[in-house]
Protein backbone atom coordinates (compact mmCIF):
# COMPACT_ATOMS: atom_id res chain seq x y z
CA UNK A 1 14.33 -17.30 18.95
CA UNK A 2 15.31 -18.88 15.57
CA UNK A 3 16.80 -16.09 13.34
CA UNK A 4 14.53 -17.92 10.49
CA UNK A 5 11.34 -17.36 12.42
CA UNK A 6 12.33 -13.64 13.60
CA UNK A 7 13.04 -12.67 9.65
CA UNK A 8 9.56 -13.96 8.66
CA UNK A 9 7.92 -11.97 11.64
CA UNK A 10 10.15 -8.91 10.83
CA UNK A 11 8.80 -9.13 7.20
CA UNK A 12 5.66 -9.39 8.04
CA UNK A 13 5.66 -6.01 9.93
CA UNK A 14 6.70 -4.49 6.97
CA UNK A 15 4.06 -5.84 4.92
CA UNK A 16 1.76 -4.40 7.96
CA UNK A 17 3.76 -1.32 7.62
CA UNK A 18 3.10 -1.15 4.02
CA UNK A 19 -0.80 -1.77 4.30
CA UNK A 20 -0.76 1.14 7.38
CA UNK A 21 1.05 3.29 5.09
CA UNK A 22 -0.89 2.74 1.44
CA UNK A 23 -3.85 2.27 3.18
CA UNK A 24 -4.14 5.91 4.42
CA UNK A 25 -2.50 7.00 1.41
CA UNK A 26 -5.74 5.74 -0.37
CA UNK A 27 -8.05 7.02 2.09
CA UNK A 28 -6.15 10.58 2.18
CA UNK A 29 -6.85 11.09 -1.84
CA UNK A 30 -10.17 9.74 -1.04
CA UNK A 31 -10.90 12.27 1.20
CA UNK A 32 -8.79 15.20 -0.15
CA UNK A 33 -10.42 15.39 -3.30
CA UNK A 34 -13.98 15.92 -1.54
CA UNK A 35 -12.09 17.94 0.82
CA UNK A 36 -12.65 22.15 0.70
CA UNK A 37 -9.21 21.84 2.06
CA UNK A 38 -7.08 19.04 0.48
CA UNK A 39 -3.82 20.46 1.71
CA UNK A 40 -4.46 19.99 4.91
CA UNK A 41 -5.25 15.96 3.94
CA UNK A 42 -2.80 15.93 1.88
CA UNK A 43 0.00 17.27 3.86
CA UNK A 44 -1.26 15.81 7.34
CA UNK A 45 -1.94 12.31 5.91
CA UNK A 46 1.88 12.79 4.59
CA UNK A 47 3.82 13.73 7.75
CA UNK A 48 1.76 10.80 10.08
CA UNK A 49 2.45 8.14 7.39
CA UNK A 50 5.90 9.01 7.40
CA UNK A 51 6.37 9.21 11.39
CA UNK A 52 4.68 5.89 11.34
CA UNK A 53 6.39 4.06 9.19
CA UNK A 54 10.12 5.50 9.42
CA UNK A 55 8.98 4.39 13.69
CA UNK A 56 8.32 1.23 12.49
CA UNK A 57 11.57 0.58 10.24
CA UNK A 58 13.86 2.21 13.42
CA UNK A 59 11.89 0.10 15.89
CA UNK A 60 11.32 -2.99 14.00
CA UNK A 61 15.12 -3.00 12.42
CA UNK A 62 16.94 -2.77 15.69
CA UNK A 63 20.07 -1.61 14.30
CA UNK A 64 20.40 -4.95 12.56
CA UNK A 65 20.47 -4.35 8.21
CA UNK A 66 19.38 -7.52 7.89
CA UNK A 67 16.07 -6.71 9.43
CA UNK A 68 16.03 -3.16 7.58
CA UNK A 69 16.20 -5.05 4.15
CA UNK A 70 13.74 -7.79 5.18
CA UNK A 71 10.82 -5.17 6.45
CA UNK A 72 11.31 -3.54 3.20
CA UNK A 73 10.65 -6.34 1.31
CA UNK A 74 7.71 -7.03 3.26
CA UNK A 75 6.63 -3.17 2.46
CA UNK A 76 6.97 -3.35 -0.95
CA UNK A 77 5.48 -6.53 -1.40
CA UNK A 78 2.50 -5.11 -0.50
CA UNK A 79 2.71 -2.41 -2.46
CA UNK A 80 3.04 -4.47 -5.35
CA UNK A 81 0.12 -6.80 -4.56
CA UNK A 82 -2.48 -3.48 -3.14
CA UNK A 83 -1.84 -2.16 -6.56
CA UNK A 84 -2.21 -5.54 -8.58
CA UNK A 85 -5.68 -5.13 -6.16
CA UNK A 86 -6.42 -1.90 -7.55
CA UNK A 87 -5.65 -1.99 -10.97
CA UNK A 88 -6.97 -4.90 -12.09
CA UNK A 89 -10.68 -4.50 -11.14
CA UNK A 90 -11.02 -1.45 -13.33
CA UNK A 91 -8.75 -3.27 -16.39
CA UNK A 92 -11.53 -6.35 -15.77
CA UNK A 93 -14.62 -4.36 -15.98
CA UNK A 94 -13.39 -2.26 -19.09
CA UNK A 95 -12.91 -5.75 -20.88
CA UNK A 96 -16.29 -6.22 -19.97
CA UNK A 97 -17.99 -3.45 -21.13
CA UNK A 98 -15.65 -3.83 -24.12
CA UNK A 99 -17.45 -6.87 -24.78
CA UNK A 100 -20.58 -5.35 -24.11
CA UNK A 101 -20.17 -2.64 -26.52
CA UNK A 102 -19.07 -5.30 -29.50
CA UNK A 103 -22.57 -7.17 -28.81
CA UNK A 104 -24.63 -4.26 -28.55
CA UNK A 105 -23.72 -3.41 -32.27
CA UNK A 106 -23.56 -6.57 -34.10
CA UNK A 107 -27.14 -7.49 -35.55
């Protein structure tokens, strides 16, 4: 296999590794904060994320740094872009109720 084609699949199991492992970190504080016990959320959703995603990284980087580095990119990518996702629905809808507010007063 072309080492071009194996780097793009290699970083594209990090970016799945990164949506695995923000994903349930969402869905943890989600449900820890309803939770009557959030350690145990908090603390269990910590020790699988990490098994699963240090896995990943041993299995998917074969020894080779190359592929280490490459998945990590991948992983933080999408850390970047789930929080760009996150962030910027609630900084949009407080400029609109900004505006809101400013019409609601004016005569």
């Amino acid at each position: 296999m072309n080492e071009t084609i194996r780097l793009l699949l290699v970083f594209l199991a990090g970016g799945f590794l990164g949506l695995v492992f923000f994903g349930s970190l969402w869905w943890s504080v989600q449900k820890g904060t309803t939770s009557k016990r959030p350690y145990l959320w908090f603390f269990g959703s910590l020790i699988l994320r990490m098994s699963i995603t240090l896995a990943g990284f041993y299995f998917i980087g074969n020894g080779h740094w190359e592929r280490i580095v490459v998945c990590f990119l991948g992983f933080f990518l999408t850390r970047l872009v789930l929080v760009h996702q996150v962030r910027f629905p609630r900084e949009k809808n407080k400029i609109r109720l900004e505006k809101e507010e400013k019409h609601a007063t004016q005569p």
